[in-house]
N, C-alpha and C. Protein backbone atom coordinates (compact mmCIF):
# COMPACT_ATOMS: atom_id res chain seq x y z
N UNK A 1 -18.28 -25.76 -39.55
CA UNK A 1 -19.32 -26.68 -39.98
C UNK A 1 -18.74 -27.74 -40.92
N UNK A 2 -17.80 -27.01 -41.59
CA UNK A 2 -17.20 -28.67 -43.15
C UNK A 2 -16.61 -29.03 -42.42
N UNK A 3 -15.63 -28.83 -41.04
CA UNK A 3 -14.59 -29.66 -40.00
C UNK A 3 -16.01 -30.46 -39.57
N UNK A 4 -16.62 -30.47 -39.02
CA UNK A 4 -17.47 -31.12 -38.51
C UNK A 4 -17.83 -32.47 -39.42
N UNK A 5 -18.37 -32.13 -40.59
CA UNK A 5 -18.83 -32.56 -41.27
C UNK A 5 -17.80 -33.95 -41.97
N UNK A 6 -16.75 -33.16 -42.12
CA UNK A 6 -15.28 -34.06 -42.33
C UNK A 6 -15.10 -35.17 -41.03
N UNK A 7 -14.84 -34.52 -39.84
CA UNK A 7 -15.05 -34.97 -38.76
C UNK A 7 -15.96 -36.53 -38.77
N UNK A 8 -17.06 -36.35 -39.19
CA UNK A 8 -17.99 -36.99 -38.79
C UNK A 8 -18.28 -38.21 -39.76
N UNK A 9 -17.83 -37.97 -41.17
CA UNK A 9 -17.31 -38.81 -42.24
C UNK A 9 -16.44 -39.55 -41.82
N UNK A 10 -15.37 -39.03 -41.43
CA UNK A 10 -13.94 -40.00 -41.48
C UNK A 10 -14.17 -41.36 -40.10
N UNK A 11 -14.91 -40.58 -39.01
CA UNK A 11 -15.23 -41.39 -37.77
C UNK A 11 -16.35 -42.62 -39.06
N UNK A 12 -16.95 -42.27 -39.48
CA UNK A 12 -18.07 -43.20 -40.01
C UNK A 12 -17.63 -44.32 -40.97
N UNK A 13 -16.63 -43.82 -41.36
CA UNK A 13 -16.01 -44.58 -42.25
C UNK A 13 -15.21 -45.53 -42.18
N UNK A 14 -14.23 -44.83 -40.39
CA UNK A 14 -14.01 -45.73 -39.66
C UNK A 14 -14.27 -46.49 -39.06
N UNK A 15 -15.76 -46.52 -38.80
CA UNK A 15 -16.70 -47.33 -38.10
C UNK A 15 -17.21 -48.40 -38.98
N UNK A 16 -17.51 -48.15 -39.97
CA UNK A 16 -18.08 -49.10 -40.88
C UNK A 16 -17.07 -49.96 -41.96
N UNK A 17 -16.03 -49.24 -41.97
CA UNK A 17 -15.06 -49.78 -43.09
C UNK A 17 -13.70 -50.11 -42.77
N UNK A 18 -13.50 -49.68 -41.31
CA UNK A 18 -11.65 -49.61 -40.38
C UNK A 18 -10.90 -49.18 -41.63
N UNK A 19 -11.38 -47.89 -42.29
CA UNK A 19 -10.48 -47.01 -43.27
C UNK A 19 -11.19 -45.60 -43.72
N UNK A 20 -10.07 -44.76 -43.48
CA UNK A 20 -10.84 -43.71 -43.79
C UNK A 20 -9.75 -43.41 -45.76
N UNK A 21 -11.31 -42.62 -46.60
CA UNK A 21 -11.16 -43.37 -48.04
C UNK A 21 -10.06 -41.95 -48.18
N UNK A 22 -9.43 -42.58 -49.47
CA UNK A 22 -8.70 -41.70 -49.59
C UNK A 22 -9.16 -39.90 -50.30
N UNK A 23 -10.31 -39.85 -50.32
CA UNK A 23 -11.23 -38.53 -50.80
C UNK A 23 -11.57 -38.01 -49.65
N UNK A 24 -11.50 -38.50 -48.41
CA UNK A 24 -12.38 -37.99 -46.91
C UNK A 24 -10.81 -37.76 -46.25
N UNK A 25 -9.90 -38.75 -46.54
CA UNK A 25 -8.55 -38.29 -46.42
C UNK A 25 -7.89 -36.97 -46.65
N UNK A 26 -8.06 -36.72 -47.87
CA UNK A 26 -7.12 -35.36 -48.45
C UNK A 26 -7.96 -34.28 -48.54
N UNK A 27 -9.56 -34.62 -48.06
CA UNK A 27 -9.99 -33.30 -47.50
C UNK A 27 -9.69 -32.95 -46.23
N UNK A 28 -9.65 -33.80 -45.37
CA UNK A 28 -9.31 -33.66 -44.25
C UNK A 28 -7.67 -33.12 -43.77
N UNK A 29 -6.84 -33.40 -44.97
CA UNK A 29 -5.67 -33.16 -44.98
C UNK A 29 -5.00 -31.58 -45.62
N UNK A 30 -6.51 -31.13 -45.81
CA UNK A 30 -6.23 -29.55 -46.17
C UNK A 30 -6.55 -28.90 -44.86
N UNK A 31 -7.01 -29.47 -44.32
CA UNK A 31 -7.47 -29.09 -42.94
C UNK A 31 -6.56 -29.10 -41.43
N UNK A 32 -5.93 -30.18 -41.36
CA UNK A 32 -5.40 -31.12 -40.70
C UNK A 32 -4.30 -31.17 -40.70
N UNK A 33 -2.81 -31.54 -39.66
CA UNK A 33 -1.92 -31.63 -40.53
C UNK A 33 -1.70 -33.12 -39.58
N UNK A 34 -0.36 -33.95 -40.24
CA UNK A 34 -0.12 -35.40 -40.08
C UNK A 34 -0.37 -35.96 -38.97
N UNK A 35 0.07 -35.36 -37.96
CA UNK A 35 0.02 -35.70 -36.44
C UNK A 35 -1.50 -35.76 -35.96
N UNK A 36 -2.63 -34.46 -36.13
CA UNK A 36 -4.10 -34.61 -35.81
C UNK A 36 -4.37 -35.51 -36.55
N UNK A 37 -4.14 -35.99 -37.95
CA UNK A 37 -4.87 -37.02 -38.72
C UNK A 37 -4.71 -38.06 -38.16
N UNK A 38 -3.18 -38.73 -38.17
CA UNK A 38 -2.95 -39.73 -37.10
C UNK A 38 -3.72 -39.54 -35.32
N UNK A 39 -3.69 -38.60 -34.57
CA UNK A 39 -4.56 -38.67 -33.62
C UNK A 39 -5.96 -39.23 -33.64
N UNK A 40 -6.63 -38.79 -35.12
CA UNK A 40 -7.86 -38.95 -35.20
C UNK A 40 -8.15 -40.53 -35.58
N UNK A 41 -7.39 -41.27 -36.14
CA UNK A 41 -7.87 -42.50 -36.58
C UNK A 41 -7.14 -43.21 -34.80
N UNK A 42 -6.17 -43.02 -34.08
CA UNK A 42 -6.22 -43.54 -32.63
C UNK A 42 -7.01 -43.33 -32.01
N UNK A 43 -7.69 -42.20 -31.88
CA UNK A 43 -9.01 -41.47 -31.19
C UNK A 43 -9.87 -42.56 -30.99
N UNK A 44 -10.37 -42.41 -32.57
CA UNK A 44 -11.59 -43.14 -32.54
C UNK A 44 -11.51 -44.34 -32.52
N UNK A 45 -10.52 -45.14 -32.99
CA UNK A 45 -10.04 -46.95 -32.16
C UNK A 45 -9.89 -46.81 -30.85
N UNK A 46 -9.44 -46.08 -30.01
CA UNK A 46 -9.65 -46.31 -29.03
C UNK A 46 -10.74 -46.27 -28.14
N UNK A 47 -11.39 -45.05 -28.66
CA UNK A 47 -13.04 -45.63 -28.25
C UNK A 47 -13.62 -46.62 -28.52
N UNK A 48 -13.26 -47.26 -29.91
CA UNK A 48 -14.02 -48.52 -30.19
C UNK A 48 -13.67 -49.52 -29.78
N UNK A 49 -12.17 -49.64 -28.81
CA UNK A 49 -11.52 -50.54 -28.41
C UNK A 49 -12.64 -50.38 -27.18
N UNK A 50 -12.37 -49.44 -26.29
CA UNK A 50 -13.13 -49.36 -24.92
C UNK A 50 -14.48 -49.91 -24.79
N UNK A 51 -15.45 -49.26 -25.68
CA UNK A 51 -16.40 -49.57 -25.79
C UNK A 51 -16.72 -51.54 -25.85
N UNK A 52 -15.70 -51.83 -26.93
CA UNK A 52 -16.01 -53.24 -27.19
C UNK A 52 -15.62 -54.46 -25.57
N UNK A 53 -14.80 -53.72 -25.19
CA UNK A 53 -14.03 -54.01 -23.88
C UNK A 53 -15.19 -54.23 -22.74
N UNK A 54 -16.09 -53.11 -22.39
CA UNK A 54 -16.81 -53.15 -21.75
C UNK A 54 -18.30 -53.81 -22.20
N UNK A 55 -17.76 -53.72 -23.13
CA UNK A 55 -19.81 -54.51 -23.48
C UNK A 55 -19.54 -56.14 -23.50
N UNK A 56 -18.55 -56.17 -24.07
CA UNK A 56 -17.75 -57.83 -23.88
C UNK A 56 -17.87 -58.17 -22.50
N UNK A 57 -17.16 -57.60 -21.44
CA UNK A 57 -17.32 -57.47 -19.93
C UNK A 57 -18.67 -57.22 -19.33
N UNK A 58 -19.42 -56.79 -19.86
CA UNK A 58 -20.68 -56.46 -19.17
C UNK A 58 -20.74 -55.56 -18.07
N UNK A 59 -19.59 -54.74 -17.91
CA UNK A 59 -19.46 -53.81 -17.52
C UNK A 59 -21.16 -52.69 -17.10
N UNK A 60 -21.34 -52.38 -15.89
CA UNK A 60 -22.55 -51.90 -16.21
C UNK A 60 -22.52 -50.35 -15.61
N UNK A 61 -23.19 -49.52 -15.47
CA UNK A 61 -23.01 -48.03 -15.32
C UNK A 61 -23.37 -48.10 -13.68
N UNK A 62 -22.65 -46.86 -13.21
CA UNK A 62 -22.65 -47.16 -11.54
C UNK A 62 -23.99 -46.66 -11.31
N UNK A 63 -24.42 -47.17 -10.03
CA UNK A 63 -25.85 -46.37 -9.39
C UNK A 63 -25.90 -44.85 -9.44
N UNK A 64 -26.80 -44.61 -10.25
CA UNK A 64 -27.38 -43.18 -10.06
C UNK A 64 -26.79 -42.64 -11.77
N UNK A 65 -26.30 -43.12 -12.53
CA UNK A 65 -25.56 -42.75 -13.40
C UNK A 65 -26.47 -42.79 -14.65
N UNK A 66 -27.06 -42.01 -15.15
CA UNK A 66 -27.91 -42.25 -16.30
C UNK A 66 -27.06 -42.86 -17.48
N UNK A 67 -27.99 -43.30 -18.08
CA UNK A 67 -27.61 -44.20 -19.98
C UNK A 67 -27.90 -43.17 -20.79
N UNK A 68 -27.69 -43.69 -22.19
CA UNK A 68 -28.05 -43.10 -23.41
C UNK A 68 -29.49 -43.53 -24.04
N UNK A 69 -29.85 -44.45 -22.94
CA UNK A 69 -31.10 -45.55 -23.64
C UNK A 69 -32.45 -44.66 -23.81
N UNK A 70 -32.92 -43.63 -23.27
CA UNK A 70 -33.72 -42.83 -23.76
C UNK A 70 -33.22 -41.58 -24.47
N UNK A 71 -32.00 -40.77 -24.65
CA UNK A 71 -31.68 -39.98 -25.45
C UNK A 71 -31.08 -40.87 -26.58
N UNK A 72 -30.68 -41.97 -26.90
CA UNK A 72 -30.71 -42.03 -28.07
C UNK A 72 -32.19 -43.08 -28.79
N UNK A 73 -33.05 -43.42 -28.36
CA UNK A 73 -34.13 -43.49 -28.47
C UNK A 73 -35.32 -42.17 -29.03
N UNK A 74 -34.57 -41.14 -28.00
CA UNK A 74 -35.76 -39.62 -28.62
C UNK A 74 -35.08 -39.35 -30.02
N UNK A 75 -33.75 -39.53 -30.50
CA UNK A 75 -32.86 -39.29 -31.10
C UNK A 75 -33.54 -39.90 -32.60
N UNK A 76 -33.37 -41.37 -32.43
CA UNK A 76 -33.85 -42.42 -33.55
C UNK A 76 -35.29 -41.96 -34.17
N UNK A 77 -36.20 -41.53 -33.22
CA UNK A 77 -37.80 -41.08 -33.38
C UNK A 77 -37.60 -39.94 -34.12
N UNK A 78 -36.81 -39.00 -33.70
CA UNK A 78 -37.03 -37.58 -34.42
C UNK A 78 -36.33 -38.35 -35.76
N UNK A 79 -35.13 -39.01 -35.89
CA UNK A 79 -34.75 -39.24 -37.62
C UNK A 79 -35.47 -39.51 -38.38
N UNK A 80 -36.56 -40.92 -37.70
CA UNK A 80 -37.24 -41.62 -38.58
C UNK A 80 -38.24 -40.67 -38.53
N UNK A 81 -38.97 -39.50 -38.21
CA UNK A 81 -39.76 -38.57 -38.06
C UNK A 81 -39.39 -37.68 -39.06
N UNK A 82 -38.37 -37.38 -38.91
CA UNK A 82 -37.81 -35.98 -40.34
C UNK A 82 -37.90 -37.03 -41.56
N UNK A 83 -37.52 -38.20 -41.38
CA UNK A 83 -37.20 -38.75 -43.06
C UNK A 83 -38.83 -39.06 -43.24
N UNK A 84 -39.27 -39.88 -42.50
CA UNK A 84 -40.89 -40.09 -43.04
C UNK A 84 -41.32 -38.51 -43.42
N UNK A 85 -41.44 -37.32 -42.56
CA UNK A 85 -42.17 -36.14 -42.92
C UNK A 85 -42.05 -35.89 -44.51
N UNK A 86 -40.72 -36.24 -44.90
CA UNK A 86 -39.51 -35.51 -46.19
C UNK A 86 -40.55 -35.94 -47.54
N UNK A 87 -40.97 -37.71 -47.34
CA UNK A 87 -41.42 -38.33 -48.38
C UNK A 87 -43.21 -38.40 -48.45
C-alpha cells in the first residue's frame, strides 16, 4: 500500500512538475534501488510522450474498441460525491 502510494506521488509530481521532489525521492529510494527509480521517471515520460503524440495526431481508437470517456466520468462523480458527502 506505501509502494503504491509512493508510486502514485512520484507519477503526480511528474505530471505536474517534470520532477520528482527530493522527499518523494528518498522515500522511494528506501524502497527502490537506482535502476527501478530511473525506469520509473522513463516509464512515465514515455507514456506522456505517447499519449501527447497521439492526441496531437488525432489518432482515434479502432472500431469496436471502448474509451475511458464513461469510466472516467463514473470516476470524477463518485470523487466529487465522497468530497461533497465529507463537508
Amino acid at each position: 500500500m506505501i509502494r503504491d502510494k509512493l508510486l502514485i506521488m512520484a507519477v503526480d509530481e511528474l505530471h505536474g512538475d517534470s520532477f520528482i521532489s527530493d522527499e518523494t525521492w528518498n522515500k522511494l529510494a528506501k524502497i527502490y534501488d537506482d535502476e527501478q527509480l530511473i525506469d520509473l521517471v522513463f516509464t512515465v515520460g514515455q507514456y506522456n510522450l505517447v499519449s501527447m503524440a497521439l492526441n496531437t495526431l488525432g489518432v482515434q481508437l479502432d472500431e469496436g474498441v471502448p474509451g475511458f470517456e464513461n469510466q472516467f466520468a463514473q470516476r470524477i462523480n463518485l470523487q466529487l460525491c465522497s468530497r461533497s458527502c465529507l463537508t
